[in-house]
N, C-alpha and C. Protein backbone atom coordinates (compact mmCIF):
# COMPACT_ATOMS: atom_id res chain seq x y z
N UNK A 1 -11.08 15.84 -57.63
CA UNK A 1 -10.49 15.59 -56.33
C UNK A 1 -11.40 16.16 -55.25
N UNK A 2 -11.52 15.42 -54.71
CA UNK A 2 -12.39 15.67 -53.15
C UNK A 2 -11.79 15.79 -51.49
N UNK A 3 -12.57 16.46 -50.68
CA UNK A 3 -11.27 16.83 -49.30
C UNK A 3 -12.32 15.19 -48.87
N UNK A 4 -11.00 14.68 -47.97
CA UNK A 4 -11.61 13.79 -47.24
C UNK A 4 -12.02 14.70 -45.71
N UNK A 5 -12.87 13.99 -45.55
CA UNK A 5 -13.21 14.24 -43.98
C UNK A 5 -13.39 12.96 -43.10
N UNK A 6 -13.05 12.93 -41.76
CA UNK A 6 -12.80 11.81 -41.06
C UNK A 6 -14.25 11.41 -40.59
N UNK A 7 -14.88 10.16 -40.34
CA UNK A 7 -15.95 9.77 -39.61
C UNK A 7 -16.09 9.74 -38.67
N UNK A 8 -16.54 9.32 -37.92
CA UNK A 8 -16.36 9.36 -36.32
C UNK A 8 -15.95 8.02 -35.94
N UNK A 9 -16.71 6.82 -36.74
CA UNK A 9 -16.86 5.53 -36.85
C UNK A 9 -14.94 4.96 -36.77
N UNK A 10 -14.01 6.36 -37.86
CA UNK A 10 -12.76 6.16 -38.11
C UNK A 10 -11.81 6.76 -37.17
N UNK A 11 -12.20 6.96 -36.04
CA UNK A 11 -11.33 7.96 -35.24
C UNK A 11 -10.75 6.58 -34.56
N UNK A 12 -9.39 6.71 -34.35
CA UNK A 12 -8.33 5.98 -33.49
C UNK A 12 -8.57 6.69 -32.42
N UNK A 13 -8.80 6.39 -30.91
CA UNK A 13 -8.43 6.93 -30.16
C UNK A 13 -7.59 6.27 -28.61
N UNK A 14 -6.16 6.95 -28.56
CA UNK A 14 -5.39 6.60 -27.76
C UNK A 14 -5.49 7.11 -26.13
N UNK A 15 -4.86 6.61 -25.31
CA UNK A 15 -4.36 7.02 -24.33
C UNK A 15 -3.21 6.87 -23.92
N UNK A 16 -2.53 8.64 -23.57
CA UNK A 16 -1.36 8.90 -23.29
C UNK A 16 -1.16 9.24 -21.95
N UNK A 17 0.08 9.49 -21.62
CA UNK A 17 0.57 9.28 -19.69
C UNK A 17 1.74 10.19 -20.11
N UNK A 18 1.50 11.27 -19.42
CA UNK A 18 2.77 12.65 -19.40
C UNK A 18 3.48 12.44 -18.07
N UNK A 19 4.50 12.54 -17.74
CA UNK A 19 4.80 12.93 -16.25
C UNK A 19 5.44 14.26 -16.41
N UNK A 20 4.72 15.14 -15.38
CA UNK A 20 5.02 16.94 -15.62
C UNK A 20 6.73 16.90 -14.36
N UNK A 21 6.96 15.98 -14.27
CA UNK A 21 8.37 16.20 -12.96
C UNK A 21 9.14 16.63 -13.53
N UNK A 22 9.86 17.85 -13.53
CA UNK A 22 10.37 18.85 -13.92
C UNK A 22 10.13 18.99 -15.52
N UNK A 23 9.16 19.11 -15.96
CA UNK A 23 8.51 19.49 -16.99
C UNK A 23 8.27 20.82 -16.94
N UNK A 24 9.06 21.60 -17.84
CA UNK A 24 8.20 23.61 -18.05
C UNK A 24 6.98 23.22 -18.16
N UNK A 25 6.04 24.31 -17.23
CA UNK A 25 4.24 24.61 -17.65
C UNK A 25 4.71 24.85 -19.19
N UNK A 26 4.50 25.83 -20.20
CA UNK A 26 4.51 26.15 -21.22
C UNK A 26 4.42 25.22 -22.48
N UNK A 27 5.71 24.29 -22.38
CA UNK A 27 5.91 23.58 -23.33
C UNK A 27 5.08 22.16 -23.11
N UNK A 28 5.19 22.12 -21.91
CA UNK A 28 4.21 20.34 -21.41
C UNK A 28 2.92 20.64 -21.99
N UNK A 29 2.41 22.30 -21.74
CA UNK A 29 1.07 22.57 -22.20
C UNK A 29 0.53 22.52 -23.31
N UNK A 30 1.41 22.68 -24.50
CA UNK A 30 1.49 22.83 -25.65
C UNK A 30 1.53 21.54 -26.11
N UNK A 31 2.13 20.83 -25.98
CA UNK A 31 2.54 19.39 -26.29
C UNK A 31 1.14 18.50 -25.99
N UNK A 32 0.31 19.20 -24.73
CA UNK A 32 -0.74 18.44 -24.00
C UNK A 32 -2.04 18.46 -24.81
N UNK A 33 -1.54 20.21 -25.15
CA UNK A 33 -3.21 20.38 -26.12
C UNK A 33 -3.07 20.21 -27.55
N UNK A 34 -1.68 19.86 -27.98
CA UNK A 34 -1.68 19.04 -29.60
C UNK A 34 -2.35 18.09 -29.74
N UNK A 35 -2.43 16.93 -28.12
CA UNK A 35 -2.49 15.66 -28.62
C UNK A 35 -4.31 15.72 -28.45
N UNK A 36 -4.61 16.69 -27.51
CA UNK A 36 -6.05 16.66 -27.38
C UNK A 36 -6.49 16.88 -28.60
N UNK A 37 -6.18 17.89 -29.44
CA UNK A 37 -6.66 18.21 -30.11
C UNK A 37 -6.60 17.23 -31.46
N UNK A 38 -5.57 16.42 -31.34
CA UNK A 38 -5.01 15.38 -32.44
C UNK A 38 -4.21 15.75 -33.65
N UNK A 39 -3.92 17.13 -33.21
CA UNK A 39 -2.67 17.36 -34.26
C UNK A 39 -1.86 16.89 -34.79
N UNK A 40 -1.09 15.73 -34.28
CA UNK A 40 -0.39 14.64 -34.49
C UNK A 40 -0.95 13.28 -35.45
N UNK A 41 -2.29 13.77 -36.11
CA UNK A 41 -2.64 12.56 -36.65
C UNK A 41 -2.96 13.07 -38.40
N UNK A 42 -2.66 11.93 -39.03
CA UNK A 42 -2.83 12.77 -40.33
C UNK A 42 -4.39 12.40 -40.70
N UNK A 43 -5.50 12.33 -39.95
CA UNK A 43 -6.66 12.25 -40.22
C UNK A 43 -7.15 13.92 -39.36
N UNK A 44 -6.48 14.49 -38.94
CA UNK A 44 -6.63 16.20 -38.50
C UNK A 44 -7.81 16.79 -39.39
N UNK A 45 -9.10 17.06 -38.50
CA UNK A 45 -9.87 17.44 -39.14
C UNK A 45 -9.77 18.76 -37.84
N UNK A 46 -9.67 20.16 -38.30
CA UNK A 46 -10.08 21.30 -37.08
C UNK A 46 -11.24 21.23 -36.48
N UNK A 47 -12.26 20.89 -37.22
CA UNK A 47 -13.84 21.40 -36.69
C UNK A 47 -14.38 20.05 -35.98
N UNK A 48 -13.98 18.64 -35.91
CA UNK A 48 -14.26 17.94 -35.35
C UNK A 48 -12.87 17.72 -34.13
N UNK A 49 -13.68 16.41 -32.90
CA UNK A 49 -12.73 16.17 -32.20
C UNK A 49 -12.41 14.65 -32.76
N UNK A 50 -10.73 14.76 -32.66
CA UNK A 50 -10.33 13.52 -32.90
C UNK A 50 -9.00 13.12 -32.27
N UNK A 51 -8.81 14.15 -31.64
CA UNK A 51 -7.81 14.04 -30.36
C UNK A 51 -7.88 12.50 -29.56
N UNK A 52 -6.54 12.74 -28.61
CA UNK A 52 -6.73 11.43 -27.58
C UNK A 52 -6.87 11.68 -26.31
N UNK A 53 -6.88 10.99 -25.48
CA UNK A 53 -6.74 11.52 -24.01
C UNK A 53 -5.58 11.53 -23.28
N UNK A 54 -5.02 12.24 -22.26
CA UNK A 54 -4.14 12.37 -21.61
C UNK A 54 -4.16 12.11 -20.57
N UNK A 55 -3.34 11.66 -19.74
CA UNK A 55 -3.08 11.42 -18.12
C UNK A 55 -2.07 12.46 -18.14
N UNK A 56 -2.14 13.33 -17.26
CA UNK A 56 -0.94 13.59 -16.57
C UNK A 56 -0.51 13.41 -15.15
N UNK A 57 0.58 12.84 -14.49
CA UNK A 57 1.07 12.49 -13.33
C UNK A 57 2.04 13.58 -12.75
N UNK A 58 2.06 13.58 -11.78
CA UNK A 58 3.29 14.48 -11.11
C UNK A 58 3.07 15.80 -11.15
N UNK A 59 1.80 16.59 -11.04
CA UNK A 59 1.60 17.81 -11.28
C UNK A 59 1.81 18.40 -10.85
N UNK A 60 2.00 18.50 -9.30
CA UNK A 60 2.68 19.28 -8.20
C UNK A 60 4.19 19.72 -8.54
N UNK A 61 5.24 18.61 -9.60
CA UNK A 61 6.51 19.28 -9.81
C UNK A 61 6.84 19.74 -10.92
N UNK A 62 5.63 20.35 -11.70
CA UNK A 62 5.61 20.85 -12.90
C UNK A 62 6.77 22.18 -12.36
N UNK A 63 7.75 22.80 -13.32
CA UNK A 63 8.34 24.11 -13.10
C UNK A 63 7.99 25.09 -14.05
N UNK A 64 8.49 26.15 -13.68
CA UNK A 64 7.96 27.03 -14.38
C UNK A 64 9.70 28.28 -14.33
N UNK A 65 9.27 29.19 -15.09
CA UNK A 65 11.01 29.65 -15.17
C UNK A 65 10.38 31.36 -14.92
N UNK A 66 11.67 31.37 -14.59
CA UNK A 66 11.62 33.38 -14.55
C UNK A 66 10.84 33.74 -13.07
N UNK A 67 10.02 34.78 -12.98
CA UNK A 67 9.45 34.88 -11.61
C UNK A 67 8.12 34.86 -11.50
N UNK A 68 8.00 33.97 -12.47
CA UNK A 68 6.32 33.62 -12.55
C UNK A 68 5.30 32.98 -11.32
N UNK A 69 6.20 32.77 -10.59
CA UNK A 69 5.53 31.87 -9.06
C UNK A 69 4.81 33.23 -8.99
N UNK A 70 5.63 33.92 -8.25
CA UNK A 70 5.44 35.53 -7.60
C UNK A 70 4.41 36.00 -8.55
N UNK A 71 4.96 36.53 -9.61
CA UNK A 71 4.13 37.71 -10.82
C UNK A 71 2.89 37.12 -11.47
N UNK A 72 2.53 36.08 -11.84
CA UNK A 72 1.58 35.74 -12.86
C UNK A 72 0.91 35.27 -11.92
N UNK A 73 -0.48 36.12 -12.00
CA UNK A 73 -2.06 36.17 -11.10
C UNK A 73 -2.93 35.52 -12.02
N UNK A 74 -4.02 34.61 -11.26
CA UNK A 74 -5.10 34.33 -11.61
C UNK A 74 -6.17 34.80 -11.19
N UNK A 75 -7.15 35.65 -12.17
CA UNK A 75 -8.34 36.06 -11.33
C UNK A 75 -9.29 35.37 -11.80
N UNK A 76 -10.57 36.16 -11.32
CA UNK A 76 -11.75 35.75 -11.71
C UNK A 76 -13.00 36.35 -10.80
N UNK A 77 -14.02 36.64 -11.36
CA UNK A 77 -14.85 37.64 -10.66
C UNK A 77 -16.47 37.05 -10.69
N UNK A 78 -16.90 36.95 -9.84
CA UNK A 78 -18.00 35.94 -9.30
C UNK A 78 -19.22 36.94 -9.84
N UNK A 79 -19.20 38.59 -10.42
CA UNK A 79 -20.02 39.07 -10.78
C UNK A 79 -21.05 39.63 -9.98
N UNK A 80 -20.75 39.41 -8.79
CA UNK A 80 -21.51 40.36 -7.73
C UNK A 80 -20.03 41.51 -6.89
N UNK A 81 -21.04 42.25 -6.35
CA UNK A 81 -20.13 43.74 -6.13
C UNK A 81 -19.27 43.17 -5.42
N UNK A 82 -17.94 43.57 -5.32
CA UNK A 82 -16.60 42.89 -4.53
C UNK A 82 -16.23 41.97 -5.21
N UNK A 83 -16.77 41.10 -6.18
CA UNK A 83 -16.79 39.48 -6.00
C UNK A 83 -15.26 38.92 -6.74
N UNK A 84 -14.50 40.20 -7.00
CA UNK A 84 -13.01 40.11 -7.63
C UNK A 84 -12.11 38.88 -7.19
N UNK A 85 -11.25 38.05 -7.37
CA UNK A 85 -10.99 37.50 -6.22
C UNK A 85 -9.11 36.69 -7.44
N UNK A 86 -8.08 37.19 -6.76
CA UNK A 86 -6.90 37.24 -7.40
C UNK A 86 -5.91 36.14 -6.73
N UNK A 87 -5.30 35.10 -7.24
CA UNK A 87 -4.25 34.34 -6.08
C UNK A 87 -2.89 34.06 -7.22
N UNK A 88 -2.05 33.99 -6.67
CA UNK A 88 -0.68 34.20 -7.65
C UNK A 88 -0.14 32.33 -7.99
N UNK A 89 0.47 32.30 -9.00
CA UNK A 89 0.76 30.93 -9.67
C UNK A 89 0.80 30.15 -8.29
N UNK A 90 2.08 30.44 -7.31
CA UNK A 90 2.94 30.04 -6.75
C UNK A 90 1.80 29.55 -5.30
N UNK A 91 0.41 30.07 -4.80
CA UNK A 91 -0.24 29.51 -4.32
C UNK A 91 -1.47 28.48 -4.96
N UNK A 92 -2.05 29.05 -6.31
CA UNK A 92 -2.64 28.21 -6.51
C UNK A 92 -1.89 26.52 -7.08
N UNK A 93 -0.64 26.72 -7.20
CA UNK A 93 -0.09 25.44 -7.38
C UNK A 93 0.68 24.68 -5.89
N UNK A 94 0.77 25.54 -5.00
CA UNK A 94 0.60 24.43 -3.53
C UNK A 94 -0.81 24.28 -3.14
N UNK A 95 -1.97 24.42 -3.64
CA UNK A 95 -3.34 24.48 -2.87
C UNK A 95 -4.11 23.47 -4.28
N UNK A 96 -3.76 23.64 -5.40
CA UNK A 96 -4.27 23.06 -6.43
C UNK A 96 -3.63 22.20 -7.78
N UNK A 97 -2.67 21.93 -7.49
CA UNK A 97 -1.98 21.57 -9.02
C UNK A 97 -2.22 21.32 -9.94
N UNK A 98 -3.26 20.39 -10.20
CA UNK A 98 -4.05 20.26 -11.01
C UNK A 98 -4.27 21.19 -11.82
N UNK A 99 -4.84 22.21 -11.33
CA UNK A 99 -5.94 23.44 -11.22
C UNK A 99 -4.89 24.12 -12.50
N UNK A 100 -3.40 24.48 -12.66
CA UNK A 100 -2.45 24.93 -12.91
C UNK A 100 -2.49 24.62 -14.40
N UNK A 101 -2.24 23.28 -14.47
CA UNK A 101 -2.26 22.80 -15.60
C UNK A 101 -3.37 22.81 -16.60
N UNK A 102 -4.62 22.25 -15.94
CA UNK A 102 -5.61 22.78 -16.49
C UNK A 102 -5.78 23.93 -17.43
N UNK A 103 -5.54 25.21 -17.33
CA UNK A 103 -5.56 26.13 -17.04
C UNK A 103 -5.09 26.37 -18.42
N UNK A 104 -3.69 26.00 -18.21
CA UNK A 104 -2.53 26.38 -18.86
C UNK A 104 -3.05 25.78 -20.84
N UNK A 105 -3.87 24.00 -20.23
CA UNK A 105 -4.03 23.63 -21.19
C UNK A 105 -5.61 24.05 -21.88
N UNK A 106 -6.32 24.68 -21.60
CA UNK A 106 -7.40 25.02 -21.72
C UNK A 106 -7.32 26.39 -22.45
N UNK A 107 -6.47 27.24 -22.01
CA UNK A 107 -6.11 28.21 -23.44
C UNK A 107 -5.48 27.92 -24.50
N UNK A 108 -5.18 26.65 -24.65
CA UNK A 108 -4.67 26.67 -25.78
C UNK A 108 -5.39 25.81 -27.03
N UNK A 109 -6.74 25.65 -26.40
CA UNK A 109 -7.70 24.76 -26.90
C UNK A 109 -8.66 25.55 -27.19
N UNK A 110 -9.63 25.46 -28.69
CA UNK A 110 -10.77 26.50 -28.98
C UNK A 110 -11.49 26.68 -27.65
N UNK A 111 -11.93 28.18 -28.03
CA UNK A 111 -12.70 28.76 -26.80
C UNK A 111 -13.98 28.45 -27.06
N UNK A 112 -14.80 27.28 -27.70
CA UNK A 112 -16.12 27.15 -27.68
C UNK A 112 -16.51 25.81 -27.38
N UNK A 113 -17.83 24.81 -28.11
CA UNK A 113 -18.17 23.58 -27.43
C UNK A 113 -16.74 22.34 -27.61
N UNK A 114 -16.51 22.44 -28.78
CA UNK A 114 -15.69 21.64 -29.18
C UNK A 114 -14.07 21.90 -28.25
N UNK A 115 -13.98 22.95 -27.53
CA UNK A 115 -12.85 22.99 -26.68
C UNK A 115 -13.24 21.93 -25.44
N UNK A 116 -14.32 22.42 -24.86
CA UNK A 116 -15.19 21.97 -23.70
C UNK A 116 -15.02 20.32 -23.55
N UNK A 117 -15.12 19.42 -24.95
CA UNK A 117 -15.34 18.41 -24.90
C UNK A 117 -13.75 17.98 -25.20
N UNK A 118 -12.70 18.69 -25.86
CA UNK A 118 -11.60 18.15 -25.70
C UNK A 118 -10.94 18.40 -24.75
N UNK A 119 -10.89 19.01 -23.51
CA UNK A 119 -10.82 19.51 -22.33
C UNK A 119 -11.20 18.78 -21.27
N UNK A 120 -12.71 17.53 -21.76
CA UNK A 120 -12.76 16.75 -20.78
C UNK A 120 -12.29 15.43 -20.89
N UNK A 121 -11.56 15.02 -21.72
CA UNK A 121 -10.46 13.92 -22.08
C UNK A 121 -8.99 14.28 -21.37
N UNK A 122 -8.73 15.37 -20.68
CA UNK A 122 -7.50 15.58 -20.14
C UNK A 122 -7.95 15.12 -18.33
N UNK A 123 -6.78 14.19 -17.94
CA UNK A 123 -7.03 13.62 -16.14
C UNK A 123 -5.60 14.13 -15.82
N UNK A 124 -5.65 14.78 -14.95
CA UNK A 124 -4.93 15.30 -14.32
C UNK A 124 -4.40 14.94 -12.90
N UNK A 125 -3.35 14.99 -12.52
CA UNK A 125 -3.05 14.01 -11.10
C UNK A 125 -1.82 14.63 -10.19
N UNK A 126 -2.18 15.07 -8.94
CA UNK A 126 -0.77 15.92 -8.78
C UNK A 126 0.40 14.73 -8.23
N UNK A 127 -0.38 13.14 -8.07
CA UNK A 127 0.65 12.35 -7.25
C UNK A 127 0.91 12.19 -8.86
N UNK A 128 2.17 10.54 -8.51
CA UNK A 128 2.68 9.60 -9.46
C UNK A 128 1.64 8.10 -9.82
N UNK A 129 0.11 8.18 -9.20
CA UNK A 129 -0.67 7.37 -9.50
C UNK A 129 -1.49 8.06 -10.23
N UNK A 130 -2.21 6.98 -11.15
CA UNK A 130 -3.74 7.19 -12.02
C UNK A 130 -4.30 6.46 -11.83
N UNK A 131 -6.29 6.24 -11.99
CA UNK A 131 -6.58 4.68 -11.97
C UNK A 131 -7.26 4.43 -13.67
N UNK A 132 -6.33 4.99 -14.46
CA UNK A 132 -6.81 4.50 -16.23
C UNK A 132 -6.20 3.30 -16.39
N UNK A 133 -5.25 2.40 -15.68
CA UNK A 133 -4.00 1.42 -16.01
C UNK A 133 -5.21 0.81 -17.03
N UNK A 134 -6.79 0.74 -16.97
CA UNK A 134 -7.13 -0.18 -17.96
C UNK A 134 -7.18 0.19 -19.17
N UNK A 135 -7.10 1.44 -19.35
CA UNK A 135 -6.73 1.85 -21.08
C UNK A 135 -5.48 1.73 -21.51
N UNK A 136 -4.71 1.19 -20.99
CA UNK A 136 -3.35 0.53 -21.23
C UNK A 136 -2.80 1.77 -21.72
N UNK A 137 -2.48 3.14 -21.34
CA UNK A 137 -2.07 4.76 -21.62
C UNK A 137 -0.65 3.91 -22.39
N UNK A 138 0.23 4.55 -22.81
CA UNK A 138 1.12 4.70 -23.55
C UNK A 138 1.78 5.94 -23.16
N UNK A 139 3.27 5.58 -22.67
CA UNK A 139 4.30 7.42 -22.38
C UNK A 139 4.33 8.00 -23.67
N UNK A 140 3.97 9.43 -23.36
CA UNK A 140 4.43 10.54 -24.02
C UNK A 140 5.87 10.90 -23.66
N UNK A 141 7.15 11.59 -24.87
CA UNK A 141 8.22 12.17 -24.59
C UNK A 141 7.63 13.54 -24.36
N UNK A 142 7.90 14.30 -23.35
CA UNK A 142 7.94 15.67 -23.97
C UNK A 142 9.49 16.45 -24.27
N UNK A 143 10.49 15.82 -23.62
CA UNK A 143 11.89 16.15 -24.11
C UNK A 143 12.24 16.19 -25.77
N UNK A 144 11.70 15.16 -26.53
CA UNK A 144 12.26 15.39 -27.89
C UNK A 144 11.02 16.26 -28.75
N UNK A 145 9.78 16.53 -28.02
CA UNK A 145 8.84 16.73 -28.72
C UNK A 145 8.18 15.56 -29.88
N UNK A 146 8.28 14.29 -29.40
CA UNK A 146 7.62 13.23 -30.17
C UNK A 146 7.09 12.67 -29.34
N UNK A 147 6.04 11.80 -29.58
CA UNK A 147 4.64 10.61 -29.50
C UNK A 147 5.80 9.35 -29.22
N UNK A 148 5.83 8.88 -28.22
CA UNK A 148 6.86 7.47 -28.28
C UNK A 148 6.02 6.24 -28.06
């Protein structure tokens, strides 16, 4: 008996359409970086990508629970003296929405090349338009936790 491994030649690859409108960050995120990653497929190889791509729409009314607007900071430090620089959920998601999600879905995706490249299959959108209509996307549920 031998492990199969997938080709590249054999990869299905879909396009999916999330709408985050009152969608939890947390769980939309999770759900977002399964499909990148292609967890959902029984050709799941870890070390390759065989994920699909995502649209997400409506990013601006993503919610979030508890007092995470307020409390949960994003930093990041530019590496020169001072160069600290801190803004809390609740502004970078009126100034960036996008930015939010991203974010959210990018930790939950390997931290090396192979994250990088499933990371750039995710489009992100804070209106209710995309312009993929030509990959004919397909809705994602995220309420039941299934692929519809």
């Amino acid at each position: 008996m031998s492990t199969y491994t997938v080709k590249a030649g054999e990869i299905d690859r879909r396009w999916w359409v999330v709408d985050a409108d009152g969608a939890t960050l947390g769980r939309l995120a999770t759900r977002i970086a399964s499909a990148l990653r292609g967890k959902h497929k029984t050709a799941f190889t870890d070390h390759l990508d065989v994920g699909d791509a995502v649209i997400v729409v409506n990013a601006s009314k993503v919610r979030v629970t508890g007092k995470k607007l307020q409390q949960k900071q994003y930093a990041r430090h530019s590496g020169y003296p001072g160069g600290f620089r801190s803004e809390t959920l609740e502004r970078l998601l009126s100034r960036r929405p996008e930015e939010v999600i991203r974010r959210a879905v990018r930790g939950m995706l390997p931290q090396n090349r192979l994250g990088d490249r499933m990371i750039r299959k995710l489009h992100v959108y804070s209106g209710p338009d995309h312009p993929h209509t030509a990959q004919q996307p397909q809705n994602m549920s995220i309420e039941e936790g299934a692929t519809a």
